[in-house]
PDB file of N, CA and C in Angstrom:
ATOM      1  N   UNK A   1      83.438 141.850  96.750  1.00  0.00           N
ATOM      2  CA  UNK A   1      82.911 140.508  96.710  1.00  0.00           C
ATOM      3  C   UNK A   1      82.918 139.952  98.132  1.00  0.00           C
ATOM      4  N   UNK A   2      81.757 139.193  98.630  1.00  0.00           N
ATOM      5  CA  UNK A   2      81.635 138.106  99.731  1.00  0.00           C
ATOM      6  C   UNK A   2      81.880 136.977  99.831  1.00  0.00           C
ATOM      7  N   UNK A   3      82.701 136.763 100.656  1.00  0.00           N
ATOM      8  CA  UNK A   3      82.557 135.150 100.709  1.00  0.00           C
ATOM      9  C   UNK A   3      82.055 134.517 101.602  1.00  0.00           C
ATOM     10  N   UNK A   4      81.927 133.074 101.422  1.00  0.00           N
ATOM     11  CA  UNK A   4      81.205 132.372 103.148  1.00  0.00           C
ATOM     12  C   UNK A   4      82.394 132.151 103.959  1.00  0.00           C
ATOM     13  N   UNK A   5      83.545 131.863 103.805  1.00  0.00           N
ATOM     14  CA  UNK A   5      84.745 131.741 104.116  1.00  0.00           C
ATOM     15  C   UNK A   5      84.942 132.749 105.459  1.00  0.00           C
ATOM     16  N   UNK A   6      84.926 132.428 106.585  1.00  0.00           N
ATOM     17  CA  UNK A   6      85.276 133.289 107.771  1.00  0.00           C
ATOM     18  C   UNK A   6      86.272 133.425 107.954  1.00  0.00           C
ATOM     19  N   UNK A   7      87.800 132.689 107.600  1.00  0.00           N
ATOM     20  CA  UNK A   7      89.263 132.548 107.896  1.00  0.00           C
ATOM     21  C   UNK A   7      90.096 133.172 106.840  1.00  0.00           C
ATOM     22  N   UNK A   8      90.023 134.938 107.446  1.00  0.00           N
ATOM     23  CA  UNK A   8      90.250 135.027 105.810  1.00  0.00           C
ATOM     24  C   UNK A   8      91.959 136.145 106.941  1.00  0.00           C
ATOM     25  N   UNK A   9      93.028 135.531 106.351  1.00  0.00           N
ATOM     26  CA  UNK A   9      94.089 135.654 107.205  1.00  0.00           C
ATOM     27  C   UNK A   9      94.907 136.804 106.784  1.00  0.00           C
ATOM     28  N   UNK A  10      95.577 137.440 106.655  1.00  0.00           N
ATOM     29  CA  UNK A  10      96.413 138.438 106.325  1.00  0.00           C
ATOM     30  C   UNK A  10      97.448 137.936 106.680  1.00  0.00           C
ATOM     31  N   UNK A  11      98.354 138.198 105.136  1.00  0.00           N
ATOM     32  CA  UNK A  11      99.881 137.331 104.727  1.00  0.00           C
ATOM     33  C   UNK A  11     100.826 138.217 103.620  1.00  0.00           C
ATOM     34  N   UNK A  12     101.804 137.738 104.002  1.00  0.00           N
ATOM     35  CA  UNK A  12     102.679 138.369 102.600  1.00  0.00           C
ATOM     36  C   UNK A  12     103.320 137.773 102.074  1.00  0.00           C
ATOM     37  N   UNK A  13     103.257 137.299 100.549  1.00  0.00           N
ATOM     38  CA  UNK A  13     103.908 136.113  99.880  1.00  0.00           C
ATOM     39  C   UNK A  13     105.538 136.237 100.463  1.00  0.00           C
ATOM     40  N   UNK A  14     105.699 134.934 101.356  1.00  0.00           N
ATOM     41  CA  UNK A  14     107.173 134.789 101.271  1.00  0.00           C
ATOM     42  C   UNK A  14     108.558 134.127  99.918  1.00  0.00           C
ATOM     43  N   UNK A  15     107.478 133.539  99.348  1.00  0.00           N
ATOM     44  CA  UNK A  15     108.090 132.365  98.593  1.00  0.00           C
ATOM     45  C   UNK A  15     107.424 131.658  97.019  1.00  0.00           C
ATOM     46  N   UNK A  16     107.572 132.111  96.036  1.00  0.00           N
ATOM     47  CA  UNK A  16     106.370 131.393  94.893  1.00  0.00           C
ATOM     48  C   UNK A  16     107.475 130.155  94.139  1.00  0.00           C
ATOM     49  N   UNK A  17     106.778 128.787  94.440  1.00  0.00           N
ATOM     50  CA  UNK A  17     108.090 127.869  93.614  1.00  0.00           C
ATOM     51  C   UNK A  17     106.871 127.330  92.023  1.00  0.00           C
ATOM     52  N   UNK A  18     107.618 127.465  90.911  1.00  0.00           N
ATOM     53  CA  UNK A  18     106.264 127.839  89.682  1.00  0.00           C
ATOM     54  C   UNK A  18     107.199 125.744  89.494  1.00  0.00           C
ATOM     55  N   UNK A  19     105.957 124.995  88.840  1.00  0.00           N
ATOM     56  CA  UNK A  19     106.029 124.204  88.273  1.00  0.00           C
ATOM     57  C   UNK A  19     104.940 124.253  87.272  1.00  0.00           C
ATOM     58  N   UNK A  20     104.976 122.886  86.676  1.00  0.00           N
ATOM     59  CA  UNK A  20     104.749 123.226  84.563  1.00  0.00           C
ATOM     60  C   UNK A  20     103.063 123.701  85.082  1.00  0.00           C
ATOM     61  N   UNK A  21     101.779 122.906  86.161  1.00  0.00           N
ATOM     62  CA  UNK A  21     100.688 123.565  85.966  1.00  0.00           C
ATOM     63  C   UNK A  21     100.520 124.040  87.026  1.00  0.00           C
ATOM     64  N   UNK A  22     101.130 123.829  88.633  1.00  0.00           N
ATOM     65  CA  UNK A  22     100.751 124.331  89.819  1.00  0.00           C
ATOM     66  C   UNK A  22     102.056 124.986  90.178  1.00  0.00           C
ATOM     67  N   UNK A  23     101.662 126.125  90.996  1.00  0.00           N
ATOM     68  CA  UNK A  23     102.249 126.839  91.987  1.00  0.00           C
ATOM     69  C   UNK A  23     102.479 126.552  93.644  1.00  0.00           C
ATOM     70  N   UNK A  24     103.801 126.656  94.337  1.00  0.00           N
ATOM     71  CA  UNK A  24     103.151 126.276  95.746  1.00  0.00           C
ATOM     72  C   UNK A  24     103.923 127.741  96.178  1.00  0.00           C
ATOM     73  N   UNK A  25     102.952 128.458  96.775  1.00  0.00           N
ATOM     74  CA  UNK A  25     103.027 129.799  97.447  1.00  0.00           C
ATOM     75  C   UNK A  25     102.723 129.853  99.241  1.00  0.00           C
ATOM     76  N   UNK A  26     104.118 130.344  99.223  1.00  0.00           N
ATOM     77  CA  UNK A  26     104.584 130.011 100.880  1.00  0.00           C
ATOM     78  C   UNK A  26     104.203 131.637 101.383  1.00  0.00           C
ATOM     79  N   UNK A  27     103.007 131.589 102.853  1.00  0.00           N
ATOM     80  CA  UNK A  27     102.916 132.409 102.928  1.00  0.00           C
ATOM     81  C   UNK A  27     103.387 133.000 104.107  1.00  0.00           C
ATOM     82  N   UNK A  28     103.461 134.154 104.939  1.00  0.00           N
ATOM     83  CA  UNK A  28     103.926 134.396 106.157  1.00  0.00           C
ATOM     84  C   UNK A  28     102.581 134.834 107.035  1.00  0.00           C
ATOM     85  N   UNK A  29     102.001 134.117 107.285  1.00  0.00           N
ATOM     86  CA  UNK A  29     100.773 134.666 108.533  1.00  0.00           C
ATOM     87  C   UNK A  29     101.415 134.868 109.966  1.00  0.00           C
ATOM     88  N   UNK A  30     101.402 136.148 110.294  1.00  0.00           N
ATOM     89  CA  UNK A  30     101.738 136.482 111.816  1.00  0.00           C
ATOM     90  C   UNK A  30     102.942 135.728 111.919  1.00  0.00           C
ATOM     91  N   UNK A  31     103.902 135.479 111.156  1.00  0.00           N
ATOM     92  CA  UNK A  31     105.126 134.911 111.876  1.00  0.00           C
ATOM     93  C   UNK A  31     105.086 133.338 112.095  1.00  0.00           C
ATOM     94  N   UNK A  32     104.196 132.914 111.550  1.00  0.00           N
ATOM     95  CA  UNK A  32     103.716 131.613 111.097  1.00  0.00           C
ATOM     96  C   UNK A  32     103.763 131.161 109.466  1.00  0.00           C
ATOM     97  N   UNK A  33     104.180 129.825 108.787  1.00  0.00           N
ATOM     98  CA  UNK A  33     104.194 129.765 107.410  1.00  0.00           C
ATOM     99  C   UNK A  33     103.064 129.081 107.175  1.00  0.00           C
ATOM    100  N   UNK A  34     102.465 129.319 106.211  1.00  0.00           N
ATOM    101  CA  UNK A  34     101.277 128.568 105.555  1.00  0.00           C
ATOM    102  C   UNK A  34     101.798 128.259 104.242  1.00  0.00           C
ATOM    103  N   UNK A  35     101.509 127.535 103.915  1.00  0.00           N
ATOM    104  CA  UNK A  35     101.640 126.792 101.959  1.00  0.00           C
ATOM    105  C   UNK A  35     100.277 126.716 101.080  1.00  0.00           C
ATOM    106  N   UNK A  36     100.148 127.414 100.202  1.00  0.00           N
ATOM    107  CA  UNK A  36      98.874 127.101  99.168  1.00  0.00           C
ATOM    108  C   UNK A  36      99.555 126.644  97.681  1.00  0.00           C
ATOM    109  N   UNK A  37      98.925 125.546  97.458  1.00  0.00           N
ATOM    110  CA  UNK A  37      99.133 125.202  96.181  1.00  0.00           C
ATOM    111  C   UNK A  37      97.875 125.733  95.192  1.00  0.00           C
ATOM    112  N   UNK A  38      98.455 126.757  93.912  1.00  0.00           N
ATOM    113  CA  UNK A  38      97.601 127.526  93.030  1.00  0.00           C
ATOM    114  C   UNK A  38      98.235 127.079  91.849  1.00  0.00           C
ATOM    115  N   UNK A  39      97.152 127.405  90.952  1.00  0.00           N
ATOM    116  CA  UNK A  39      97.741 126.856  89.626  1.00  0.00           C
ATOM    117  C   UNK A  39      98.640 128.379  89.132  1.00  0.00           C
ATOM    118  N   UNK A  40      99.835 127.737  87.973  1.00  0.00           N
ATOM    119  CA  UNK A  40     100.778 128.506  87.905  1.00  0.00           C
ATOM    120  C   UNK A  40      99.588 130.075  87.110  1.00  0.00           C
ATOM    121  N   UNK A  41      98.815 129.752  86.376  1.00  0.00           N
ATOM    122  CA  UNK A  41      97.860 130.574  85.911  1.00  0.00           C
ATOM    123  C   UNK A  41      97.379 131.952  86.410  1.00  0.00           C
ATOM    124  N   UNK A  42      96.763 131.378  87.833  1.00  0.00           N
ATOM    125  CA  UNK A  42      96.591 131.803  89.025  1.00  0.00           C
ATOM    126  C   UNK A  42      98.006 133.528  89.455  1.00  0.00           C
ATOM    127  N   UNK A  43      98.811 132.287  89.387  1.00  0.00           N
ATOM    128  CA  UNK A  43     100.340 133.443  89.731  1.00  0.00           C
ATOM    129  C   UNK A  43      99.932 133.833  88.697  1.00  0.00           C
ATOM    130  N   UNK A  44     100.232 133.757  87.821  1.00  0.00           N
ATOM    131  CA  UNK A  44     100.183 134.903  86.774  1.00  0.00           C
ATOM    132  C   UNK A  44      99.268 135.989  86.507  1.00  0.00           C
ATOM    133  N   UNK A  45      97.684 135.779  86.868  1.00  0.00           N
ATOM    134  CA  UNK A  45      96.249 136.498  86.756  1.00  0.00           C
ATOM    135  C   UNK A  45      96.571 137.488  87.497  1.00  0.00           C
ATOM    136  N   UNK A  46      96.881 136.899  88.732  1.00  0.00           N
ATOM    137  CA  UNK A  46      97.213 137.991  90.143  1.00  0.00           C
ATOM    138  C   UNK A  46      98.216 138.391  90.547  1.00  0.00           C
ATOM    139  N   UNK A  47      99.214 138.269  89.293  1.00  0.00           N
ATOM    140  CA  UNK A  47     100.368 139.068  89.484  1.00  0.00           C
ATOM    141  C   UNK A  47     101.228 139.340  90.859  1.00  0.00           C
ATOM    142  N   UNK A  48     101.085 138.088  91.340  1.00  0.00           N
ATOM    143  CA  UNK A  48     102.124 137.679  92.841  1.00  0.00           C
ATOM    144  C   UNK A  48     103.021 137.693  92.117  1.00  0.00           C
ATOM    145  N   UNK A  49     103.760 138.329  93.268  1.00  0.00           N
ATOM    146  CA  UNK A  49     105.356 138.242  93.580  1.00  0.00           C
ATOM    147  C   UNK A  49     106.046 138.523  94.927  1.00  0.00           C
ATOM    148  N   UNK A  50     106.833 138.123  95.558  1.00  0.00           N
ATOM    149  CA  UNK A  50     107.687 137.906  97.108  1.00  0.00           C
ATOM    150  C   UNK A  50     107.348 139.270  97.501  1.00  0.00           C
ATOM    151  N   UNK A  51     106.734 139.234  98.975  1.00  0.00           N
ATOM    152  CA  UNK A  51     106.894 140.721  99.406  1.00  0.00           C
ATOM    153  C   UNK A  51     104.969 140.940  99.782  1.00  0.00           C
ATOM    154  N   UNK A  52     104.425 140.746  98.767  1.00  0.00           N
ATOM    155  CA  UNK A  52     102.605 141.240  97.789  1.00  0.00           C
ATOM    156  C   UNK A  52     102.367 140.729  99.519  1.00  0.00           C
ATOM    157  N   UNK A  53     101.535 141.914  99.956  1.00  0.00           N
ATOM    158  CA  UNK A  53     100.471 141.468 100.705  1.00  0.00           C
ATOM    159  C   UNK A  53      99.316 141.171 100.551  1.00  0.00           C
ATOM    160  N   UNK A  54      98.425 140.016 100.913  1.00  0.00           N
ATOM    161  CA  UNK A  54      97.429 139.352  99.942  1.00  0.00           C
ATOM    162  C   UNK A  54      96.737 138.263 101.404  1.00  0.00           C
ATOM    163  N   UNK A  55      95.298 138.162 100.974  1.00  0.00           N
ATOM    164  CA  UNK A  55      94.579 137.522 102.252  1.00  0.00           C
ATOM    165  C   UNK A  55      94.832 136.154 102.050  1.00  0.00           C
ATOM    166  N   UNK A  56      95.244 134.961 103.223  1.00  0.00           N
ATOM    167  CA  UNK A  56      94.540 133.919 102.674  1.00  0.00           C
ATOM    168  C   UNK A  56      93.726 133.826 103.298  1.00  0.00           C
ATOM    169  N   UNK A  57      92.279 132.894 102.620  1.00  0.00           N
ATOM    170  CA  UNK A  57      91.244 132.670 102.484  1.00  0.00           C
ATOM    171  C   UNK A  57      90.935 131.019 102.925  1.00  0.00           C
ATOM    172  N   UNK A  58      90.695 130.430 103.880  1.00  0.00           N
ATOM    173  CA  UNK A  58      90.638 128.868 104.189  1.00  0.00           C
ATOM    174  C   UNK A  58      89.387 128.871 103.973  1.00  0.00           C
ATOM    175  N   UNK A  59      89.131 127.400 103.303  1.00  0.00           N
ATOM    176  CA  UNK A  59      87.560 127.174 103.459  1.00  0.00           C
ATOM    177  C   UNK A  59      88.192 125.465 103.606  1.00  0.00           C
ATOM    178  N   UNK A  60      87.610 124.730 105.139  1.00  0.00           N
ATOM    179  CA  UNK A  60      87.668 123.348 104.259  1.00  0.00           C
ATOM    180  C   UNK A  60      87.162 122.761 105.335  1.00  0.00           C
ATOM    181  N   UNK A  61      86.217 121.635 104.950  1.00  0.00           N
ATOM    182  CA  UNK A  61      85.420 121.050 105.473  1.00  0.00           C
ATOM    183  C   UNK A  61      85.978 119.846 106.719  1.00  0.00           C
ATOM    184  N   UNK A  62      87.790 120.116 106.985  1.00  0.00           N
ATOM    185  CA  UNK A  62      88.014 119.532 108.520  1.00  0.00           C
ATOM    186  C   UNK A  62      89.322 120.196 108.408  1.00  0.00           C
ATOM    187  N   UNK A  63      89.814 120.155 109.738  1.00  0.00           N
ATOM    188  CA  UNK A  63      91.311 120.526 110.358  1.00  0.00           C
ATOM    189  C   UNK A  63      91.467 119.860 111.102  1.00  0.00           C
ATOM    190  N   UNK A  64      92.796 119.384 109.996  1.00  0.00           N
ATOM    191  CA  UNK A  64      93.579 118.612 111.060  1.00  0.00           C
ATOM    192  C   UNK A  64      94.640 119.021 112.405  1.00  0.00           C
ATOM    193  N   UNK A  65      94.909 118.511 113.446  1.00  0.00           N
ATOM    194  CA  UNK A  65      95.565 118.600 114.260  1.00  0.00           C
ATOM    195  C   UNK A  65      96.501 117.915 115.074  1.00  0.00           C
ATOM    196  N   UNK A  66      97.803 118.094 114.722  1.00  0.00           N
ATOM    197  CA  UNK A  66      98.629 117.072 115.592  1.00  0.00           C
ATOM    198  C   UNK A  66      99.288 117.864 116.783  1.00  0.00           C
ATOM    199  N   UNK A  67     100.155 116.632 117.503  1.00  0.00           N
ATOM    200  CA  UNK A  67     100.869 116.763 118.668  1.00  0.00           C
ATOM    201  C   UNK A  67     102.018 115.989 119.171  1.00  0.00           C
TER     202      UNK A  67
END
């Protein structure tokens, strides 16, 4: 499958915290943490668990930046 999505990152789930409908899955990019919130569903379809190497995928129409 293709996506339009150009930011597509290579990660390995560090962390899955499950609540009643969303998931927040902490990831490790290059020694950097990223956070995606997925529905708990989601964890379950794709059978994450701590360790799973798995792409993330950004798509979003601004980035923010502080300092």
């Amino acid at each position: 499958m293709e996506l339009s999505a150009r930011n597509n990152l290579k990660a390995r789930v560090k962390d899955i915290k499950l609540g009643e409908v969303a998931a927040e899955v902490v990831l490790d990019v290059g020694g950097q943490e990223m956070c995606s919130t997925i529905t708990v569903a989601s964890v379950k379809r794709l059978r994450l668990k701590v360790g799973d190497e798995v792409a993330a995928i950004v798509k979003a129409s601004s980035v923010m930046i502080g300092k």
